[in-house]
PDB file of N, CA and C in Angstrom:
ATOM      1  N   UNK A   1      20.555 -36.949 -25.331  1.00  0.00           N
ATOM      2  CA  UNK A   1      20.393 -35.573 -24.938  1.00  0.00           C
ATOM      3  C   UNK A   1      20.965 -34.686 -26.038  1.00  0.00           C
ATOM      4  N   UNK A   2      20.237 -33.959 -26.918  1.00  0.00           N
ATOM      5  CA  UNK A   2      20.565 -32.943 -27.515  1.00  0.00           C
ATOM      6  C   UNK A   2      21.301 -31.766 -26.777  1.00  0.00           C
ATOM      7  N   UNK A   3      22.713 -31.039 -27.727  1.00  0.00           N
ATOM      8  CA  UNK A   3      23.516 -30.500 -27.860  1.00  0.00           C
ATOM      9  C   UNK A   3      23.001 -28.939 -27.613  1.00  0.00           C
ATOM     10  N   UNK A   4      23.194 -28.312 -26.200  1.00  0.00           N
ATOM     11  CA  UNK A   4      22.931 -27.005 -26.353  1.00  0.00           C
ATOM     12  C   UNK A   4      23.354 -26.253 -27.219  1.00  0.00           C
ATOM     13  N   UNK A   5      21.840 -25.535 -27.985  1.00  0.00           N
ATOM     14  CA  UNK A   5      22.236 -24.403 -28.816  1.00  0.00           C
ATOM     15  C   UNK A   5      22.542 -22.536 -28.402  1.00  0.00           C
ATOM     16  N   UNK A   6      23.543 -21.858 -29.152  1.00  0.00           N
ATOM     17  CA  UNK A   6      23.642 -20.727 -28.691  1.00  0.00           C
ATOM     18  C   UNK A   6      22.441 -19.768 -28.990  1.00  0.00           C
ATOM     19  N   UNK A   7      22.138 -19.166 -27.818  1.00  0.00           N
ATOM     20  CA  UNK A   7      20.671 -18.407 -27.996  1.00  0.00           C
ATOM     21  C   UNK A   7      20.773 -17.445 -27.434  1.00  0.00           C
ATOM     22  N   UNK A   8      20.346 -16.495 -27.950  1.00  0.00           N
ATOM     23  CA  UNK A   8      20.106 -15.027 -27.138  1.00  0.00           C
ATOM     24  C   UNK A   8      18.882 -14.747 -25.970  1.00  0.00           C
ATOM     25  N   UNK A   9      18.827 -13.797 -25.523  1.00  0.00           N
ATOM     26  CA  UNK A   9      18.101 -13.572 -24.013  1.00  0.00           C
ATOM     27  C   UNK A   9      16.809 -13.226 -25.046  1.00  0.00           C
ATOM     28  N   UNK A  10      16.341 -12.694 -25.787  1.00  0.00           N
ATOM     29  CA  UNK A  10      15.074 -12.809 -26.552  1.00  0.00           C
ATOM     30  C   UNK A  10      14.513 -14.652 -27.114  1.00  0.00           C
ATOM     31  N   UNK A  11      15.714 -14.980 -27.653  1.00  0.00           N
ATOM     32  CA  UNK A  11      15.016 -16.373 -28.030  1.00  0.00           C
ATOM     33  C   UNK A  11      14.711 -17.086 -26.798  1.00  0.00           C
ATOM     34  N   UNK A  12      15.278 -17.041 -25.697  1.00  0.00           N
ATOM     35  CA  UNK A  12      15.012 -17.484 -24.778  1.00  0.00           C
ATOM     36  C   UNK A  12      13.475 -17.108 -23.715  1.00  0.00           C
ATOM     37  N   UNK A  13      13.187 -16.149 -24.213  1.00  0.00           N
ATOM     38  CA  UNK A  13      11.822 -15.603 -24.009  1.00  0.00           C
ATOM     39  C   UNK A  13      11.171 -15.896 -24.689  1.00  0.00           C
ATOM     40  N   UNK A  14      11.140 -15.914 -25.868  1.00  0.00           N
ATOM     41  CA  UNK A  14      10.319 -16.462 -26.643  1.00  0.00           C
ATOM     42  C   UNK A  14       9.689 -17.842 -26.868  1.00  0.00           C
ATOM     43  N   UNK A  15      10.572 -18.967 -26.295  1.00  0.00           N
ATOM     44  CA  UNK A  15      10.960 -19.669 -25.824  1.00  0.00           C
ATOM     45  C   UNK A  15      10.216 -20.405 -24.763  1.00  0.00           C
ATOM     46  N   UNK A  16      10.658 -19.444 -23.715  1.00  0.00           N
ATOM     47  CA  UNK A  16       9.696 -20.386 -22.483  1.00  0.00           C
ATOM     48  C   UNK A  16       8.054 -19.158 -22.512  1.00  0.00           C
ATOM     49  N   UNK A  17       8.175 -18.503 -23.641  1.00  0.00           N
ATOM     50  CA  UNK A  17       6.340 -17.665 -23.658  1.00  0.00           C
ATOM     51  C   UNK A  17       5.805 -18.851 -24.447  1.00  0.00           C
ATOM     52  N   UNK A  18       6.305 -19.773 -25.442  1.00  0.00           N
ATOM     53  CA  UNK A  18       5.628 -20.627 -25.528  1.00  0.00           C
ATOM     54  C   UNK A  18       4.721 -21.988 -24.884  1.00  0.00           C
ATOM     55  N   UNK A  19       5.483 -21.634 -23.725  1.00  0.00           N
ATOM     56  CA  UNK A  19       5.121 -23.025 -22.274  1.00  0.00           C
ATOM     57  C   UNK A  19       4.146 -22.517 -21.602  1.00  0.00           C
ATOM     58  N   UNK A  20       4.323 -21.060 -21.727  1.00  0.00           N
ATOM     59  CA  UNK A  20       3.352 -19.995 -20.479  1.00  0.00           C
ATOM     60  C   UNK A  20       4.086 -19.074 -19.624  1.00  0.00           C
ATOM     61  N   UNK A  21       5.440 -19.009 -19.944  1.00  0.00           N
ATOM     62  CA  UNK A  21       5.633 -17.751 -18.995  1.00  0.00           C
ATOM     63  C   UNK A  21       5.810 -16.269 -19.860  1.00  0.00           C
ATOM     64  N   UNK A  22       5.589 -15.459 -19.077  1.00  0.00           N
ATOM     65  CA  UNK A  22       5.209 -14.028 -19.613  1.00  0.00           C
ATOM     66  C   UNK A  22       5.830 -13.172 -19.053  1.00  0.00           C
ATOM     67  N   UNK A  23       6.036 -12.266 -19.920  1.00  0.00           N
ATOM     68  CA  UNK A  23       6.855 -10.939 -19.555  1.00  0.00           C
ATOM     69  C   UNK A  23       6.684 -10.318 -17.849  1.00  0.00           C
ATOM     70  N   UNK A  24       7.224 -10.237 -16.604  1.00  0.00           N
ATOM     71  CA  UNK A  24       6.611  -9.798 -15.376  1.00  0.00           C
ATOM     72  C   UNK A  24       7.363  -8.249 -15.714  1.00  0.00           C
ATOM     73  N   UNK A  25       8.420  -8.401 -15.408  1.00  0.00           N
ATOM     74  CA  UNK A  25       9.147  -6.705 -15.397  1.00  0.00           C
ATOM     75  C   UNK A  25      10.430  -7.000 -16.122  1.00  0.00           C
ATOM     76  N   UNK A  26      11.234  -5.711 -15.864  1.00  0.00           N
ATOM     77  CA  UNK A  26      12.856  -6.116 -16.391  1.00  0.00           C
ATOM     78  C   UNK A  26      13.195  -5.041 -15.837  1.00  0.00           C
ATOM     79  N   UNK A  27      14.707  -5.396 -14.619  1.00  0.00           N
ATOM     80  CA  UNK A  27      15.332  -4.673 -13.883  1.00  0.00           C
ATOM     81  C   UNK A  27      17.005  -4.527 -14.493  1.00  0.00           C
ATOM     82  N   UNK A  28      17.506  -3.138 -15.023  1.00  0.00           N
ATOM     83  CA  UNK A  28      19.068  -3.210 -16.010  1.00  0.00           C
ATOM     84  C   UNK A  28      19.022  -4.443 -16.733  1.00  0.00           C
ATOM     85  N   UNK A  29      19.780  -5.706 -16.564  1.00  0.00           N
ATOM     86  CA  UNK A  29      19.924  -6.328 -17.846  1.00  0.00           C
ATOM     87  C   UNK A  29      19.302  -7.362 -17.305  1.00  0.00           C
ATOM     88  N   UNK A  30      18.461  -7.851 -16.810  1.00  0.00           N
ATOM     89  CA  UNK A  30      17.840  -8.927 -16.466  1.00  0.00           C
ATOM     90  C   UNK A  30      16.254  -9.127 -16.454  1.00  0.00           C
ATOM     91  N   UNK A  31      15.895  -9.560 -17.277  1.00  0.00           N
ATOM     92  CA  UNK A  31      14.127 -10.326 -17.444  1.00  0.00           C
ATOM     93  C   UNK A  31      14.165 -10.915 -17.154  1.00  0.00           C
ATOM     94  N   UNK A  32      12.847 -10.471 -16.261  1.00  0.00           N
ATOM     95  CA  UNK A  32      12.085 -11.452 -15.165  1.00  0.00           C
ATOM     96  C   UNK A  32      10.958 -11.669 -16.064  1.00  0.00           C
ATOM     97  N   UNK A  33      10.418 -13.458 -15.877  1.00  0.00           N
ATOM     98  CA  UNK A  33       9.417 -13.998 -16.535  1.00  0.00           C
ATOM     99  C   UNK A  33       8.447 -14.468 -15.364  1.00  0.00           C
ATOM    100  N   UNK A  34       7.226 -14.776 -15.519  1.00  0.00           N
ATOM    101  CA  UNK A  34       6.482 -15.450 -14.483  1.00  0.00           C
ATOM    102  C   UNK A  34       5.731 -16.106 -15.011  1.00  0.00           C
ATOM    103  N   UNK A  35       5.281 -16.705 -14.409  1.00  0.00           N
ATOM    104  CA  UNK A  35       3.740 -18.240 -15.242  1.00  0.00           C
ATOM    105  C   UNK A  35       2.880 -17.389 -14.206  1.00  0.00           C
ATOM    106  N   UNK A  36       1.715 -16.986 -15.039  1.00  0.00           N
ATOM    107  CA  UNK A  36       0.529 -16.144 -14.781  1.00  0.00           C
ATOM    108  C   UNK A  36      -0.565 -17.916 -13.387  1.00  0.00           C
ATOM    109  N   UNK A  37      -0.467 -18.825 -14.148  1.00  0.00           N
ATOM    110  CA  UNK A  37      -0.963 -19.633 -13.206  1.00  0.00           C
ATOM    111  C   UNK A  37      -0.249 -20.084 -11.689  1.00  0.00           C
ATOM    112  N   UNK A  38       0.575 -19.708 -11.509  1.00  0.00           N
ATOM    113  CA  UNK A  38       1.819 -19.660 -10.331  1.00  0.00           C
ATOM    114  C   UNK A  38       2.330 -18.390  -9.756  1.00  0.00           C
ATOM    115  N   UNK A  39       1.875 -17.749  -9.316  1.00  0.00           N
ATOM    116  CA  UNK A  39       2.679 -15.879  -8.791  1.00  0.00           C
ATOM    117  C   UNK A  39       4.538 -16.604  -8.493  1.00  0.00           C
ATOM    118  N   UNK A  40       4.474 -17.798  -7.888  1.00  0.00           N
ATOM    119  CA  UNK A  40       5.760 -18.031  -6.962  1.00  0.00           C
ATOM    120  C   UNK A  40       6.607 -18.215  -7.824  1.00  0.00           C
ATOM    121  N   UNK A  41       6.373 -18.629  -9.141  1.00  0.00           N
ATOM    122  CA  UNK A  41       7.449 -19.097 -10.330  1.00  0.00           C
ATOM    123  C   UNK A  41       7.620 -18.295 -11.066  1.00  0.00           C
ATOM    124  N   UNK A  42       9.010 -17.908 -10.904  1.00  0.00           N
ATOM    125  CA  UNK A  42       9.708 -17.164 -11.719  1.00  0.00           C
ATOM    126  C   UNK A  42      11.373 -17.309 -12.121  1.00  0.00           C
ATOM    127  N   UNK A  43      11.390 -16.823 -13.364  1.00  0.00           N
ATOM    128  CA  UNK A  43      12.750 -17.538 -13.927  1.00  0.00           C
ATOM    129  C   UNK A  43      12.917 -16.102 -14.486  1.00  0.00           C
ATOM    130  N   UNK A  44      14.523 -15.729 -14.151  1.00  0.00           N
ATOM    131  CA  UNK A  44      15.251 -14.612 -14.409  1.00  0.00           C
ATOM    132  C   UNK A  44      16.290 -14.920 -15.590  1.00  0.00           C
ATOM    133  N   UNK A  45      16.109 -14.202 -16.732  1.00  0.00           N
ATOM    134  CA  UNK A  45      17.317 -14.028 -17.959  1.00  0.00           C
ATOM    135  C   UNK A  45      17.610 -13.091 -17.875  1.00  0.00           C
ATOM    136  N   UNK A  46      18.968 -13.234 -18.085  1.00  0.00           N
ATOM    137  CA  UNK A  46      19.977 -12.052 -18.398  1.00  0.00           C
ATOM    138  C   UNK A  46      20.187 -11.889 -19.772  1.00  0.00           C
ATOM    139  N   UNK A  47      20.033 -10.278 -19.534  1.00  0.00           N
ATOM    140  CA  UNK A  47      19.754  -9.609 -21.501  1.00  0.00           C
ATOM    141  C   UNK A  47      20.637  -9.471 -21.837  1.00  0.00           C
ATOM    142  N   UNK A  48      21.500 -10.701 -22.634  1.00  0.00           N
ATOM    143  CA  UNK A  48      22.752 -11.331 -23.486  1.00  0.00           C
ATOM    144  C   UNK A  48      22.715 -11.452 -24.268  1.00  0.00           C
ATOM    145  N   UNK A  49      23.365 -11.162 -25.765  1.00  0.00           N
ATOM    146  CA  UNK A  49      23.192 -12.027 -27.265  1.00  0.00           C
ATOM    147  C   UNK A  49      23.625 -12.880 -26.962  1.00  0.00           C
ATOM    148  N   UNK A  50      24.682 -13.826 -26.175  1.00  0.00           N
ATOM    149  CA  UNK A  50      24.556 -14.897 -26.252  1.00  0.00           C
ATOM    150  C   UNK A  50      24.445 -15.437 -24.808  1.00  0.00           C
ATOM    151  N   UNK A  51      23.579 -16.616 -23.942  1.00  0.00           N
ATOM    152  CA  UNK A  51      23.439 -17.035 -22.938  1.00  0.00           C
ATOM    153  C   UNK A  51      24.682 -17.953 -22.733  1.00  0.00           C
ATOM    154  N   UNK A  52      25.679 -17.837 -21.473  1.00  0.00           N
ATOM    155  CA  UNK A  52      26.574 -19.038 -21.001  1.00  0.00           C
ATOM    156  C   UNK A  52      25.326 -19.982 -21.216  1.00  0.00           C
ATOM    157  N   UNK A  53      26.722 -21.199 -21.786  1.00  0.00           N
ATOM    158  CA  UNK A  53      25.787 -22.686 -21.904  1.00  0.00           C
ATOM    159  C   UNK A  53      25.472 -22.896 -20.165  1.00  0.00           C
ATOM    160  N   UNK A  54      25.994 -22.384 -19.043  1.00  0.00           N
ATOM    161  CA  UNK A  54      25.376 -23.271 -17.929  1.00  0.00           C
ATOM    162  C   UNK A  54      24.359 -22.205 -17.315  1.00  0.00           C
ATOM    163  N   UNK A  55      24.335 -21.139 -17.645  1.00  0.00           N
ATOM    164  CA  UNK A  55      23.210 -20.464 -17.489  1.00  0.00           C
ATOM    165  C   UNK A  55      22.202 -20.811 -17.939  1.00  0.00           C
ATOM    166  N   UNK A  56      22.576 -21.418 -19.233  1.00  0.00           N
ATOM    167  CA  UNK A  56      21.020 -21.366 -20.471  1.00  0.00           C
ATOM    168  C   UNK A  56      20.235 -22.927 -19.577  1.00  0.00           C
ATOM    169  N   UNK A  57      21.387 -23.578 -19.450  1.00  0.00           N
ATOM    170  CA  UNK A  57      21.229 -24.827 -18.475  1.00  0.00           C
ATOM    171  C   UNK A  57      20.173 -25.388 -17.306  1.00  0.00           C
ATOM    172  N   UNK A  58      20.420 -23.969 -16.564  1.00  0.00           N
ATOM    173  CA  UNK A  58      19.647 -23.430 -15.152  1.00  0.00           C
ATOM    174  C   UNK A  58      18.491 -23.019 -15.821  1.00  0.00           C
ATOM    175  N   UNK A  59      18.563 -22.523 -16.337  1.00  0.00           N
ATOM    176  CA  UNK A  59      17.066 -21.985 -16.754  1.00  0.00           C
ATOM    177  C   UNK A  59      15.960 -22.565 -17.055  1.00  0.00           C
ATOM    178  N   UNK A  60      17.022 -23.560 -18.199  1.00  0.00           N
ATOM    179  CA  UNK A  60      15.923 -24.639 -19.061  1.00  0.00           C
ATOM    180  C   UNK A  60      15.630 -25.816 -17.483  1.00  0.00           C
ATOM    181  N   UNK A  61      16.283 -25.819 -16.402  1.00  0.00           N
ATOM    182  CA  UNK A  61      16.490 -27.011 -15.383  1.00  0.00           C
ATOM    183  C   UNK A  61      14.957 -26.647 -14.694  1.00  0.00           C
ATOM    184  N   UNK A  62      15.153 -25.000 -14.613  1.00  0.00           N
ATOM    185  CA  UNK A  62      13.765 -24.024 -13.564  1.00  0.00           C
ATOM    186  C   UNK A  62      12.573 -24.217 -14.137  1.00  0.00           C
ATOM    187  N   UNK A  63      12.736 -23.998 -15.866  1.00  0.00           N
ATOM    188  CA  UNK A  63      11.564 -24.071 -16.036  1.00  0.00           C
ATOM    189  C   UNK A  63      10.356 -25.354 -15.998  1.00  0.00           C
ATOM    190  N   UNK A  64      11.104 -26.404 -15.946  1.00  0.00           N
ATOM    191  CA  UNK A  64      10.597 -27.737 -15.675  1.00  0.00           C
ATOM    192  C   UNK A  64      10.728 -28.420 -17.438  1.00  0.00           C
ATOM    193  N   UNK A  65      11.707 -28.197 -17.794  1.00  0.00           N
ATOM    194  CA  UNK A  65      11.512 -28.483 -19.364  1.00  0.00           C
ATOM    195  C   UNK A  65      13.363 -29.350 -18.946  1.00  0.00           C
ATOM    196  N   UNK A  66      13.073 -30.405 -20.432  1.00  0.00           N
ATOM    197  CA  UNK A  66      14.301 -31.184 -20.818  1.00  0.00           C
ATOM    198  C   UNK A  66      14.615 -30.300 -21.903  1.00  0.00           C
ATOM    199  N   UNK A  67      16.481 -30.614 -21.985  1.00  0.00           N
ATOM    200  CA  UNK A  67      17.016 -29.779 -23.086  1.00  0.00           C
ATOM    201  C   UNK A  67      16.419 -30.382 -24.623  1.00  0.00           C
ATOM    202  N   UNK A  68      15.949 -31.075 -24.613  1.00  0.00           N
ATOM    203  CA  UNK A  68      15.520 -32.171 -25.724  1.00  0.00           C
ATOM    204  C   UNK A  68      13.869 -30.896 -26.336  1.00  0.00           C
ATOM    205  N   UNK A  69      13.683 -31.107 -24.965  1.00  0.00           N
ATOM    206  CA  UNK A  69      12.151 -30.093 -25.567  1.00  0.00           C
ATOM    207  C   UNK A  69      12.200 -28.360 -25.471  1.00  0.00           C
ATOM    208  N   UNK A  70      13.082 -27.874 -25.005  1.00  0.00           N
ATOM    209  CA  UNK A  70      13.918 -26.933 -25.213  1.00  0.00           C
ATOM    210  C   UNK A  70      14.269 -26.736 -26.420  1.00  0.00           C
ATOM    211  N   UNK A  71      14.872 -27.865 -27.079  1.00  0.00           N
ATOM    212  CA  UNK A  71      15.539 -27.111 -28.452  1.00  0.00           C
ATOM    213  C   UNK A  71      14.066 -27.448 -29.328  1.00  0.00           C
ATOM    214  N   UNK A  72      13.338 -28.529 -29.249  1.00  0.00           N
ATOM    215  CA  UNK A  72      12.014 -28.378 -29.946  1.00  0.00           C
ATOM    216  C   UNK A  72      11.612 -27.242 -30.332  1.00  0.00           C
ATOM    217  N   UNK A  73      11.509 -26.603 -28.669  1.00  0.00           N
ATOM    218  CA  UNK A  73      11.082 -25.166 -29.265  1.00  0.00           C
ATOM    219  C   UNK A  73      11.352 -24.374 -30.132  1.00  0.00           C
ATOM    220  N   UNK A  74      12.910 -24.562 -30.476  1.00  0.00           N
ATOM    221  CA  UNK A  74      13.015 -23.579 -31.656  1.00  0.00           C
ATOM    222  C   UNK A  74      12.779 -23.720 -33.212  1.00  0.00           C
TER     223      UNK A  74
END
């Protein structure tokens, strides 16, 4: 298992827009993403330069991705 890297709330969008999720709204500091093929799935980031490692954790857990293909992405 690869070593979480520190990432900001943009790389992290950028990130899972590569899998398919897309910009839905953004409420104060938090983007909301959605997968256009799913209305029900949605994964919320908080607009951080840097993400807690167990946040970044949850996220990568929601989106259905391993941390392994997670850091691929970058």
């Amino acid at each position: 298992m690869a070593k979480l890297p520190v990432v900001s709330a943009r790389d992290v969008v950028r990130m899972l827009g590569k899998v398919g999720y897309a910009f839905d709204r953004q409420k104060g500091s938090h983007i909301i993403l959605r997968q256009p093929t799913s209305p029900f799935r949605r994964i919320t980031v908080p607009d951080h330069r840097e993400i807690a490692r167990g946040t970044l954790r949850a996220i990568i857990r929601q989106s259905g991705l391993t941390v392994d293909e997670f850091v691929g992405l970058l």
